[in-house]
N, C-alpha and C. Protein backbone atom coordinates (compact mmCIF):
# COMPACT_ATOMS: atom_id res chain seq x y z
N UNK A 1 -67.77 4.05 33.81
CA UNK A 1 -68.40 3.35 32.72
C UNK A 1 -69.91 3.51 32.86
N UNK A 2 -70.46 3.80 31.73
CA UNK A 2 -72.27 4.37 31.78
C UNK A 2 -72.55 3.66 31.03
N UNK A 3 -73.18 2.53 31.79
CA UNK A 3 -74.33 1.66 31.24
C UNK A 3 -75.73 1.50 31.49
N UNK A 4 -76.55 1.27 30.15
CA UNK A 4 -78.06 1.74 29.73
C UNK A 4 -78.61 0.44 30.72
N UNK A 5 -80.00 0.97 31.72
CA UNK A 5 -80.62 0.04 32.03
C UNK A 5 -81.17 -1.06 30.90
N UNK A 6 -81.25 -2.45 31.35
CA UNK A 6 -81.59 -3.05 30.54
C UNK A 6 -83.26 -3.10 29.95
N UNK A 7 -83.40 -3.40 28.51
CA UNK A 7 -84.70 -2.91 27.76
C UNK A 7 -85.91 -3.61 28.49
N UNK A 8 -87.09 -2.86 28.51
CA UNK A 8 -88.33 -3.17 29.07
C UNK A 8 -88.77 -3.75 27.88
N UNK A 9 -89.82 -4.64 28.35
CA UNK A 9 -90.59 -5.39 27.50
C UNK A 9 -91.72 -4.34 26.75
N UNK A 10 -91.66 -3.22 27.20
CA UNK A 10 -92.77 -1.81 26.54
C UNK A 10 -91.53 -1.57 25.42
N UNK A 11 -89.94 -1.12 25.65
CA UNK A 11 -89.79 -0.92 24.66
C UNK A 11 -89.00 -1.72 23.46
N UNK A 12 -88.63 -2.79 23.82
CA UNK A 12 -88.82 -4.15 23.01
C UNK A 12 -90.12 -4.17 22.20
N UNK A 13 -90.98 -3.80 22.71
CA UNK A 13 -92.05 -4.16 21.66
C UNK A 13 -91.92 -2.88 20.58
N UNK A 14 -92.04 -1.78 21.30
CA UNK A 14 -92.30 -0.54 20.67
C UNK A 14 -90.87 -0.57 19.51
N UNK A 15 -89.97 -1.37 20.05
CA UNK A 15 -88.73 -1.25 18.85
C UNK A 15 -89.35 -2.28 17.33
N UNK A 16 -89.54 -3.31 17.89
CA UNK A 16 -90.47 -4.35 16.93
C UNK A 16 -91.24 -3.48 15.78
N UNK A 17 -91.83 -2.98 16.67
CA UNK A 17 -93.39 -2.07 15.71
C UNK A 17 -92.32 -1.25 15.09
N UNK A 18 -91.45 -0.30 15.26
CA UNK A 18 -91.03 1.11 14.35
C UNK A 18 -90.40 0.04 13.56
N UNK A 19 -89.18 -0.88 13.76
CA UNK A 19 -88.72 -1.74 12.79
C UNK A 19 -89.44 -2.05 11.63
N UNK A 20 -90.35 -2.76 11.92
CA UNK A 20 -90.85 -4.36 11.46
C UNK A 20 -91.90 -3.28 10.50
N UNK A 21 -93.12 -2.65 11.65
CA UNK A 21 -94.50 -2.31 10.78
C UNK A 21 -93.95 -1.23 10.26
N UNK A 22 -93.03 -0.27 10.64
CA UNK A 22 -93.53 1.20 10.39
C UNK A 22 -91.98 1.35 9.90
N UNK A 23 -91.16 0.24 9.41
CA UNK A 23 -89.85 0.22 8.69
C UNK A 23 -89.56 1.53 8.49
N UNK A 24 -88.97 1.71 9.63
CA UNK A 24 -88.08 3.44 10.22
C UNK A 24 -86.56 2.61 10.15
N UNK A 25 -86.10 3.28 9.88
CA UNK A 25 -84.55 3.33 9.83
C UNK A 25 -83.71 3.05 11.61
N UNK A 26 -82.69 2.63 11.78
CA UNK A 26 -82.05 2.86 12.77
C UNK A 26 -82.22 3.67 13.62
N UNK A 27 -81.29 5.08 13.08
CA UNK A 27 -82.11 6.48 13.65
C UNK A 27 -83.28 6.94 13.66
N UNK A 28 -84.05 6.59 13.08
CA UNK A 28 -85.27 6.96 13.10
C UNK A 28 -86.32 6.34 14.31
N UNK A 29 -85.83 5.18 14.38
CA UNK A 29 -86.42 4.26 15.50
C UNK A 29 -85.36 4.96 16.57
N UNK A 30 -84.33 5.21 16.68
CA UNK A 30 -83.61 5.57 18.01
C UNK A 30 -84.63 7.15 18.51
N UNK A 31 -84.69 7.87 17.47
CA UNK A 31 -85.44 9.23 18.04
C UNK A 31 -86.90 8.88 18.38
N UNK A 32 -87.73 7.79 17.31
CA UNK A 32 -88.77 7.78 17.77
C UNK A 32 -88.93 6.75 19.27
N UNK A 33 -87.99 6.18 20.08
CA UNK A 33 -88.06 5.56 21.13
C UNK A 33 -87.47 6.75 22.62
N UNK A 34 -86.55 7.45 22.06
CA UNK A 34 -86.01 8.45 23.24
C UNK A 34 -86.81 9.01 23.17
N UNK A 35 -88.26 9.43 22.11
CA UNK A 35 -89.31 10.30 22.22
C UNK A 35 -90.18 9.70 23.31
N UNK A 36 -90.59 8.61 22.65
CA UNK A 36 -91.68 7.78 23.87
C UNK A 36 -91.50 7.53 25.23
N UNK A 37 -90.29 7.16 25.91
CA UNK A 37 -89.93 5.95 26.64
C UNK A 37 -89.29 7.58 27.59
N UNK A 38 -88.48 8.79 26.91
CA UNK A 38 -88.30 9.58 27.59
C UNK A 38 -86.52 9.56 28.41
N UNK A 39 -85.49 8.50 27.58
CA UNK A 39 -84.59 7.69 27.83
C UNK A 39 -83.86 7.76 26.27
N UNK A 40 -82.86 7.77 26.86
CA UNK A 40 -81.76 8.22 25.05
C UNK A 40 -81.51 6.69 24.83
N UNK A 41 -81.73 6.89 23.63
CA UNK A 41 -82.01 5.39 22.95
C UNK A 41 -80.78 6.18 22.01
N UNK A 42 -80.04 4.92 21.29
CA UNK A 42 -78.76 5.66 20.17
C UNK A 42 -78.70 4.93 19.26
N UNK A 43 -78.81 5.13 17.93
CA UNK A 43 -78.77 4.33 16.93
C UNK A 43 -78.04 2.91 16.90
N UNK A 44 -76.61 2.79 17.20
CA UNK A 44 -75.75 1.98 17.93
C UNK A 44 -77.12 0.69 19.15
N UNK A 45 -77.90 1.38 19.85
CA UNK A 45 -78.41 0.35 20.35
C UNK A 45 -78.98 0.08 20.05
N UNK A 46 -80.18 0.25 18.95
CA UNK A 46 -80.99 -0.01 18.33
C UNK A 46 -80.80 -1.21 17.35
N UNK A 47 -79.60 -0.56 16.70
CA UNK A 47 -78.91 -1.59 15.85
C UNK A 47 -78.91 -3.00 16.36
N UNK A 48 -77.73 -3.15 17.86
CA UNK A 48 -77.52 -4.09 18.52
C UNK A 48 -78.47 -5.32 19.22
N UNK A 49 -79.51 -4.46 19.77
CA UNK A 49 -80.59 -5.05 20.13
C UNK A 49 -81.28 -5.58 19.28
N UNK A 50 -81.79 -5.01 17.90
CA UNK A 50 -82.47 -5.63 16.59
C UNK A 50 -81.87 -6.79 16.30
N UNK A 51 -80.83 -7.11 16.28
CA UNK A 51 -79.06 -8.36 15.81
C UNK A 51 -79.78 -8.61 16.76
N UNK A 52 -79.47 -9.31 17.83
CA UNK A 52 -80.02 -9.74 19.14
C UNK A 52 -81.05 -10.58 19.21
N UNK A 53 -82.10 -9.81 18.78
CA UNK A 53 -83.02 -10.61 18.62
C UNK A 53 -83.65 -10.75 17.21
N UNK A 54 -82.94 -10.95 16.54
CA UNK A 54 -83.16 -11.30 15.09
C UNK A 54 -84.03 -10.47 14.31
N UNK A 55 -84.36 -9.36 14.54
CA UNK A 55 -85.38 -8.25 14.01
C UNK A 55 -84.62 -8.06 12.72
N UNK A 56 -85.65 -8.13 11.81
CA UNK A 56 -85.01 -7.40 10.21
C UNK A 56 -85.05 -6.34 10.11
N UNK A 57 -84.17 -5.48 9.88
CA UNK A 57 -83.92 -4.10 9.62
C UNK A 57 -84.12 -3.59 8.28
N UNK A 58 -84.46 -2.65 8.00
CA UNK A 58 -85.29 -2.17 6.90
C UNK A 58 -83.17 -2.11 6.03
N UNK A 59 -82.93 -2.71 5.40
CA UNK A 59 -81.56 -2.46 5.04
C UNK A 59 -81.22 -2.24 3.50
N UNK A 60 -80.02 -2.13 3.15
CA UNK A 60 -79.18 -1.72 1.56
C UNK A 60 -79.41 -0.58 2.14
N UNK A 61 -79.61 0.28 1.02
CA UNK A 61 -79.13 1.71 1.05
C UNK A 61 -79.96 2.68 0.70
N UNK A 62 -80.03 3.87 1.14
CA UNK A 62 -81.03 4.49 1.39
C UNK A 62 -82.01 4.59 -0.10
N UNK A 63 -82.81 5.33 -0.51
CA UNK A 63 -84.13 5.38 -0.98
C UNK A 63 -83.22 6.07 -2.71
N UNK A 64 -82.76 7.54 -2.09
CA UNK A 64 -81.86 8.22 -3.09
C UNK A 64 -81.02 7.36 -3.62
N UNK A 65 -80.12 6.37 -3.15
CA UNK A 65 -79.03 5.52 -3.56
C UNK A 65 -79.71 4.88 -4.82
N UNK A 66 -80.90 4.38 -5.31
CA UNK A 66 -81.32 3.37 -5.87
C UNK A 66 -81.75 4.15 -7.10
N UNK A 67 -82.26 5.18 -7.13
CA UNK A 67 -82.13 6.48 -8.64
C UNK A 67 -80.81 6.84 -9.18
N UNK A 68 -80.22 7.15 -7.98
CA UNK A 68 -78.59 7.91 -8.29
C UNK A 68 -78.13 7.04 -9.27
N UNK A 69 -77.97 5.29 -8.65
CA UNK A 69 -77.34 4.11 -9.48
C UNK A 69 -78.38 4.10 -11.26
N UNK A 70 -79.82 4.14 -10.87
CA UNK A 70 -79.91 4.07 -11.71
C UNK A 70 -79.60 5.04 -12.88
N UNK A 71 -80.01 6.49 -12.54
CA UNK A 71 -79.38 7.10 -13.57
C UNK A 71 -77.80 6.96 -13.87
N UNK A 72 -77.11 6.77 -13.34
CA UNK A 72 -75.71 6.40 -13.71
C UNK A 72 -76.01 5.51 -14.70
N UNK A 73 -76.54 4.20 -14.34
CA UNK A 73 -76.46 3.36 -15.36
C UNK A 73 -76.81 3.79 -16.90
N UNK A 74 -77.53 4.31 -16.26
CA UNK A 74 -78.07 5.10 -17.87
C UNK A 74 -77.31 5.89 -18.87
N UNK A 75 -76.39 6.63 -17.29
CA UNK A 75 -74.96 7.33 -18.33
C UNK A 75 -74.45 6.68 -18.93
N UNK A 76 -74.29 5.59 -18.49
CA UNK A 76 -72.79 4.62 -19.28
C UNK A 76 -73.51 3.97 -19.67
N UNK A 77 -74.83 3.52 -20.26
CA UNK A 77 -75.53 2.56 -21.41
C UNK A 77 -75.13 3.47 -22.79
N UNK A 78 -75.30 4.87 -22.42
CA UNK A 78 -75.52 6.12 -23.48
C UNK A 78 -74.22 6.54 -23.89
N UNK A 79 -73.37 6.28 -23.02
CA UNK A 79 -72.05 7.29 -23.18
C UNK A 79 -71.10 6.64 -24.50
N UNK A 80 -70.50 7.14 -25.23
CA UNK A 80 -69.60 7.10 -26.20
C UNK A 80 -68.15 6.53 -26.11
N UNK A 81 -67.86 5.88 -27.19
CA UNK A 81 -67.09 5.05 -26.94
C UNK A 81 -65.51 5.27 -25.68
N UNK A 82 -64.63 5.05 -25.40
CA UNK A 82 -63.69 5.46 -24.70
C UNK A 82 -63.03 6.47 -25.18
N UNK A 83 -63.17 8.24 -24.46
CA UNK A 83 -62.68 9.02 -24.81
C UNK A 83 -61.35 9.34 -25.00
N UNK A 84 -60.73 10.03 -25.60
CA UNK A 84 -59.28 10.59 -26.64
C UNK A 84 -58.56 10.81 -25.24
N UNK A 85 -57.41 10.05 -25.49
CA UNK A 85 -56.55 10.64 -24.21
C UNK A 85 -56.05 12.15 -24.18
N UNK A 86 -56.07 12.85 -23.26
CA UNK A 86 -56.05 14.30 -23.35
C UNK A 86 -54.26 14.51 -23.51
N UNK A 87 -53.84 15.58 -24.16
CA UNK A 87 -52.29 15.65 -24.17
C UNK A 87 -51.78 16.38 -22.40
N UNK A 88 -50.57 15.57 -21.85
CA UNK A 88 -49.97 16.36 -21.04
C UNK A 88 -49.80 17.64 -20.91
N UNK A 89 -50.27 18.60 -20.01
CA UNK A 89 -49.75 19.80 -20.00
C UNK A 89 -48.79 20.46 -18.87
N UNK A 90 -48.32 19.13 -18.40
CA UNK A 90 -46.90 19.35 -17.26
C UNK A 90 -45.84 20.00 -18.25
N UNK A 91 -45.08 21.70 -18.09
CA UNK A 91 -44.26 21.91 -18.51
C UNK A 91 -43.31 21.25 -18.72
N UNK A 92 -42.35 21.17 -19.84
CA UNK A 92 -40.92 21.36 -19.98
C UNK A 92 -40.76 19.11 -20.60
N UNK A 93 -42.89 18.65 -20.47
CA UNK A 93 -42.56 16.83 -20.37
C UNK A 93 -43.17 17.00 -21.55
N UNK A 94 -42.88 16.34 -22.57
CA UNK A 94 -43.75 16.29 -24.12
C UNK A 94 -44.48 14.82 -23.70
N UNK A 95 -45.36 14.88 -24.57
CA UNK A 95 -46.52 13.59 -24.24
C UNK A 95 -45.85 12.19 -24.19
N UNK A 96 -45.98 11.23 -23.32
CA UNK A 96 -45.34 10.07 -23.83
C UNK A 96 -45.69 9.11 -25.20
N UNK A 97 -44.57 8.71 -25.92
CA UNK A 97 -44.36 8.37 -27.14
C UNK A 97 -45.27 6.94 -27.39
N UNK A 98 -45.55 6.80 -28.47
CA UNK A 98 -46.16 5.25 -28.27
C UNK A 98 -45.43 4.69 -29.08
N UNK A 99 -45.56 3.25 -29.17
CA UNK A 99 -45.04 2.27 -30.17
C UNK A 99 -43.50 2.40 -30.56
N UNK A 100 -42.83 2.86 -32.26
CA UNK A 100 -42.05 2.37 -32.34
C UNK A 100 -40.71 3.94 -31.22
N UNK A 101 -42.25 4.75 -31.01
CA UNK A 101 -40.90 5.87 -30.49
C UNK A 101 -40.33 5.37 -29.23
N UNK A 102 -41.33 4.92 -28.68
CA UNK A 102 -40.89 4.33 -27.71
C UNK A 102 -39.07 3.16 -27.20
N UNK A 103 -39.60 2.43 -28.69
CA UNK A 103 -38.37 1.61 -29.01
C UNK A 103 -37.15 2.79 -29.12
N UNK A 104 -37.70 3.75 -29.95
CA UNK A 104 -36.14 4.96 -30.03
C UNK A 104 -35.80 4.40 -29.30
N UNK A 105 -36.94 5.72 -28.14
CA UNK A 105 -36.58 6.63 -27.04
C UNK A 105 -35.49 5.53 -25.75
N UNK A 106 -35.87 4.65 -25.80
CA UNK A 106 -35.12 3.85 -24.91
C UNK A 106 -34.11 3.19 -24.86
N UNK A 107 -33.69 2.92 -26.63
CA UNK A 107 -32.53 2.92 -26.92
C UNK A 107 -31.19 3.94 -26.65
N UNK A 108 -31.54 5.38 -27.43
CA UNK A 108 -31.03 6.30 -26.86
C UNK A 108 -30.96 6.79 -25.32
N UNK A 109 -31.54 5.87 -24.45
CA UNK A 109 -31.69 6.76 -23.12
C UNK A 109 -30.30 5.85 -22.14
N UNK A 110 -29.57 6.65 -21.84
CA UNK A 110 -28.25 6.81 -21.14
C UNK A 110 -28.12 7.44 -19.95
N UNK A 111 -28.34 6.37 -18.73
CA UNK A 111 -27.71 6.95 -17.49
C UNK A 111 -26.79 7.13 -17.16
N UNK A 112 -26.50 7.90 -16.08
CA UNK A 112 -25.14 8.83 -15.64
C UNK A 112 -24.65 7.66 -14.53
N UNK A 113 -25.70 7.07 -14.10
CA UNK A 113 -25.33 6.62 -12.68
C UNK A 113 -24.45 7.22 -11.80
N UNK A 114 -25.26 8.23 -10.93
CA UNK A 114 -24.68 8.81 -10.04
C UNK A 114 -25.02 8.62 -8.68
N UNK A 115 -23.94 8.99 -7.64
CA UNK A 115 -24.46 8.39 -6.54
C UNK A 115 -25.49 9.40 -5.70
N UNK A 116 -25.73 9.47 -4.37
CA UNK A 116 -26.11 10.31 -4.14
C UNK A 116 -26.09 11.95 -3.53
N UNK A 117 -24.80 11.77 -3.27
CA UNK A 117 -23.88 12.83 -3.12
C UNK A 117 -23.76 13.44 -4.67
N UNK A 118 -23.63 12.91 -5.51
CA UNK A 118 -22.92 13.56 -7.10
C UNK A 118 -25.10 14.01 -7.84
N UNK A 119 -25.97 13.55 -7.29
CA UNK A 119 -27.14 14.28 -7.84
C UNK A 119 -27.23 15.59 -7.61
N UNK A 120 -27.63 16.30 -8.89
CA UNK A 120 -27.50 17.92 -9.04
C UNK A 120 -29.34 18.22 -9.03
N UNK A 121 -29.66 18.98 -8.84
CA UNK A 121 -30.93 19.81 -8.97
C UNK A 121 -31.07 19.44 -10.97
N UNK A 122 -32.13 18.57 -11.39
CA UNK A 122 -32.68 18.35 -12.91
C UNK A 122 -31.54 17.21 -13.54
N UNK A 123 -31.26 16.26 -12.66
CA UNK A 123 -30.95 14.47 -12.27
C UNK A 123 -32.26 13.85 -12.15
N UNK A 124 -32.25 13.05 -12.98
CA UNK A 124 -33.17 12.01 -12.73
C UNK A 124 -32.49 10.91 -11.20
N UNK A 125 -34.12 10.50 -10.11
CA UNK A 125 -33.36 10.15 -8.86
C UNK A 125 -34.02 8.43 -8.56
N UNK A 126 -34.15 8.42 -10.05
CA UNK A 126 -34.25 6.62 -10.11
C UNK A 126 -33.29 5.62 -9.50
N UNK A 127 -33.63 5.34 -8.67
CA UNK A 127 -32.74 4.62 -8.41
C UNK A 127 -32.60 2.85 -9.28
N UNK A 128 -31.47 2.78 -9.63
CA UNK A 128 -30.45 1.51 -10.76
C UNK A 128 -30.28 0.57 -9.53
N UNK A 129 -30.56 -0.57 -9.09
CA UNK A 129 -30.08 -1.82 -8.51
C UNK A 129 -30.28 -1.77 -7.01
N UNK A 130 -29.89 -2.83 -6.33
CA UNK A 130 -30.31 -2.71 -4.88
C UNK A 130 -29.70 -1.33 -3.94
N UNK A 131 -30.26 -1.17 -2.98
CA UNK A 131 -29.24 -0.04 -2.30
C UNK A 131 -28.17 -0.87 -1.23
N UNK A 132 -28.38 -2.33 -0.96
CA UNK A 132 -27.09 -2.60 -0.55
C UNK A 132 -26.08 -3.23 -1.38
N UNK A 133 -25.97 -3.14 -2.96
CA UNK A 133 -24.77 -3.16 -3.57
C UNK A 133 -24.22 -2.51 -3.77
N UNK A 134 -22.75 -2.64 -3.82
CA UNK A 134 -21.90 -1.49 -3.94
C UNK A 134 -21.60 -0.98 -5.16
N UNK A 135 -23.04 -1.86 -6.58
CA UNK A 135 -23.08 -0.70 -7.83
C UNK A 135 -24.43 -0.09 -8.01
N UNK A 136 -24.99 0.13 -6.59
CA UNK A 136 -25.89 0.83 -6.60
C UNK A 136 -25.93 2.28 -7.32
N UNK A 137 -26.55 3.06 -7.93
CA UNK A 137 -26.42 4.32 -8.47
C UNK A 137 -28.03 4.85 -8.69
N UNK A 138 -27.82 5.78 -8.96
CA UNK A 138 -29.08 6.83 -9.70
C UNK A 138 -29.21 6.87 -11.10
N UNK A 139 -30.27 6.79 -11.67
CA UNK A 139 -29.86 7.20 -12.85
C UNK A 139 -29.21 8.32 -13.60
N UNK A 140 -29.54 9.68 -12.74
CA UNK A 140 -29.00 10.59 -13.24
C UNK A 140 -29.25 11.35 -14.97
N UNK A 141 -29.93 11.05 -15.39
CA UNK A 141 -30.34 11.70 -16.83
C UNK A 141 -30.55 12.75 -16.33
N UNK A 142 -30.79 13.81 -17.62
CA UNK A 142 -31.40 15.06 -17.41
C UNK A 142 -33.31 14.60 -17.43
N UNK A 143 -33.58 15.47 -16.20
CA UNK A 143 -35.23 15.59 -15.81
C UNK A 143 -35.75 17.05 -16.03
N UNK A 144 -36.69 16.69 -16.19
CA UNK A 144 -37.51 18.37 -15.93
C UNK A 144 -37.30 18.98 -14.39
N UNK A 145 -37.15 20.19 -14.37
CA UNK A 145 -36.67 20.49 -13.24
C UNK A 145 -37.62 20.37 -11.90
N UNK A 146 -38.89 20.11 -12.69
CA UNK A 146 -40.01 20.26 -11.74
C UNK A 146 -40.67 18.90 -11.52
N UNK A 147 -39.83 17.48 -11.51
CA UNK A 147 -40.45 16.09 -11.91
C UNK A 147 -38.61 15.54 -11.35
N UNK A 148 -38.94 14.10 -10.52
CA UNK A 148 -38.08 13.69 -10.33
C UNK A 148 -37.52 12.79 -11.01
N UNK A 149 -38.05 12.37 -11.85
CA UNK A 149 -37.39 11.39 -12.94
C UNK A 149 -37.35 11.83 -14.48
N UNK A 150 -36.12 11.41 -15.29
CA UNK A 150 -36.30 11.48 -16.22
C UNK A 150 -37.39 10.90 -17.60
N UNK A 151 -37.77 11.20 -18.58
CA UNK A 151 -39.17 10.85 -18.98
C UNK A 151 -39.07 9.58 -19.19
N UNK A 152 -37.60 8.86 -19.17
CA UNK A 152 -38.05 7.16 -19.78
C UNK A 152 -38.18 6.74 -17.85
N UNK A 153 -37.68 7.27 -17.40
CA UNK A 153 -37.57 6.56 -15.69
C UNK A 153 -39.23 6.79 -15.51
N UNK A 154 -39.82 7.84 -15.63
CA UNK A 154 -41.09 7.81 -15.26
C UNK A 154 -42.31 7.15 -15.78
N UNK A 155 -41.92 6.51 -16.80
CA UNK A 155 -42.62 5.11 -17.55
C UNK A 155 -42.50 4.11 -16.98
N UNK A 156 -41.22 3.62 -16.38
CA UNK A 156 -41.26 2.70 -15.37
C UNK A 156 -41.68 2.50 -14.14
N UNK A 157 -41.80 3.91 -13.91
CA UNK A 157 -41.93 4.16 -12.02
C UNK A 157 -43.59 4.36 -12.07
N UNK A 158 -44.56 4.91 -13.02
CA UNK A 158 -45.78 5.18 -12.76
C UNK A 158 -46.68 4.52 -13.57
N UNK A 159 -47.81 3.99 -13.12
CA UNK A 159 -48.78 2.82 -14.07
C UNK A 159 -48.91 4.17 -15.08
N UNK A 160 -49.75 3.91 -16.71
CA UNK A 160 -50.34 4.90 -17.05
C UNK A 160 -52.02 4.33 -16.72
N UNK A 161 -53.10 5.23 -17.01
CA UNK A 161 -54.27 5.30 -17.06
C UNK A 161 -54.55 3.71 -17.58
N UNK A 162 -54.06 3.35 -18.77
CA UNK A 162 -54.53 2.19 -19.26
C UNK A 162 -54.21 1.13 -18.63
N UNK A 163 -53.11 1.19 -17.76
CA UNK A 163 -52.23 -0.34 -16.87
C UNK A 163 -53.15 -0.49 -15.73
N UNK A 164 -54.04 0.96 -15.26
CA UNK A 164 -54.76 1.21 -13.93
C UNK A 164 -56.23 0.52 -14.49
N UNK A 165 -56.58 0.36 -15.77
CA UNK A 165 -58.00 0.74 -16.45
C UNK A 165 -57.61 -1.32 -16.24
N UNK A 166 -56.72 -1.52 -17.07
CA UNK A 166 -56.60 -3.13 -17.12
C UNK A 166 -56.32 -3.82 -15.50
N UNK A 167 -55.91 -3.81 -15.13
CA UNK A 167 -55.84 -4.38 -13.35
C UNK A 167 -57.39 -4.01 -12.73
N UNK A 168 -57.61 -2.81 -12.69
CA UNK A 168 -59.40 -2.68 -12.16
C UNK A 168 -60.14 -3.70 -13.36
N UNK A 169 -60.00 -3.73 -14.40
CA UNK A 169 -60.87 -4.91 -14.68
C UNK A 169 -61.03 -6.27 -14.53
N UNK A 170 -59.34 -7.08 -14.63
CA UNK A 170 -59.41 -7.77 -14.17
C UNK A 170 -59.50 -8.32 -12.59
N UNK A 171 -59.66 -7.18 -11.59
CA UNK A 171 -59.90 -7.43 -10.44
C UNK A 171 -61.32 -7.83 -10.36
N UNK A 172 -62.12 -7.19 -11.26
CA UNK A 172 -63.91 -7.22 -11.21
C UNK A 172 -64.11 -8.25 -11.85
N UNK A 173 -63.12 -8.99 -12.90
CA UNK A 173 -63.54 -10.06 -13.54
C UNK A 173 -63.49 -11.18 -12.43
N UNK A 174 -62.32 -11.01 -11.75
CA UNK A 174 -62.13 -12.30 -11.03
C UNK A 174 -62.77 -12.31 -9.87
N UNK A 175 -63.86 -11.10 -9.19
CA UNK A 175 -64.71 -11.18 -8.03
C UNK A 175 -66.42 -11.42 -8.55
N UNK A 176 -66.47 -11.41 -9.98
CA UNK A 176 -67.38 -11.26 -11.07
C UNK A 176 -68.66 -10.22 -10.82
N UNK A 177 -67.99 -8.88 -10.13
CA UNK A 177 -68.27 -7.70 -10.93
C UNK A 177 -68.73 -7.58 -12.01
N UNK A 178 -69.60 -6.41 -12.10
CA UNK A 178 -69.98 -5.91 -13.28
C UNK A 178 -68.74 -4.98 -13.88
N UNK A 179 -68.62 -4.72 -15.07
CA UNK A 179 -67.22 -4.06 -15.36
C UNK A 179 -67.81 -2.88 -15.61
């Protein structure tokens, strides 16, 4: 176990001054003290020792961080209303339906319930009810061959964009985030 002699009152002070007057960064104070003192100083102790003795650290986030945000903000003061959802281009899946197709589509949709021995290669592999009942099953519809569920199973099984867009907001509402 390699432990640092404990700090001299030369570089206690000299940490004070890069801190406090000459508001150097962590690392910056760690290189400018292993420079002086001739002794590896490590950001990590610098840190620790500053906590320690209550030294304010030059802190938030660096210099760049505070343009970056702002021009962002600027994007989204400027930007246009919520863009056109783009159409699916996963082979062989047509876009999902809205509104009353929806009602069809789910009317017409008929599982096989199969078990798992009886699933073929382009079975939907939803699984229907608990797996320790004994009317557990699969759904079994026809799927795209390249997607494990059939297109109404995969409405159930995956948020869309908008279910993800509504939960992130109300998470920011209720920590009172900016949205």
């Amino acid at each position: 176990m390699n432990i640092d002699p404990p700090w001299s009152a030369d570089e206690i002070a000299a940490l004070r001054d890069a801190l406090v007057q000459q508001r150097m960064s962590a690392g910056q104070a760690a290189a400018h003290l292993t420079a002086m003192f001739r002794r590896n100083f490590t950001r990590n102790m610098v840190i620790g020792k500053a906590k320690r003795l209550g030294i304010e650290m030059r802190g938030g986030a660096p210099a760049w961080r505070a343009s970056m945000d702002a021009r962002m903000a600027k994007r989204l003061a400027s930007a246009s209303p919520a863009p056109k959802p783009r159409p699916s281009r996963a082979k062989g899946v047509a876009p999902a339906p809205s509104g009353a197709a929806v009602v069809a589509f789910n009317a017409d949709w008929r599982p096989r319930r199969l078990s798992l021995l009886e699933l073929k290669v382009g079975d939907c592999r939803y699984p229907l009810g608990d797996p320790r009942d004994d009317d557990f099953a699969f759904c079994g519809a026809p799927a795209p061959i390249d997607k494990p569920y059939c297109p109404h199973c995969a409405r159930l099984a995956y948020d869309s964009q908008a279910d993800r867009a509504e939960a992130r907001k109300k998470y920011r509402e209720a920590r009172g985030m900016p949205a």
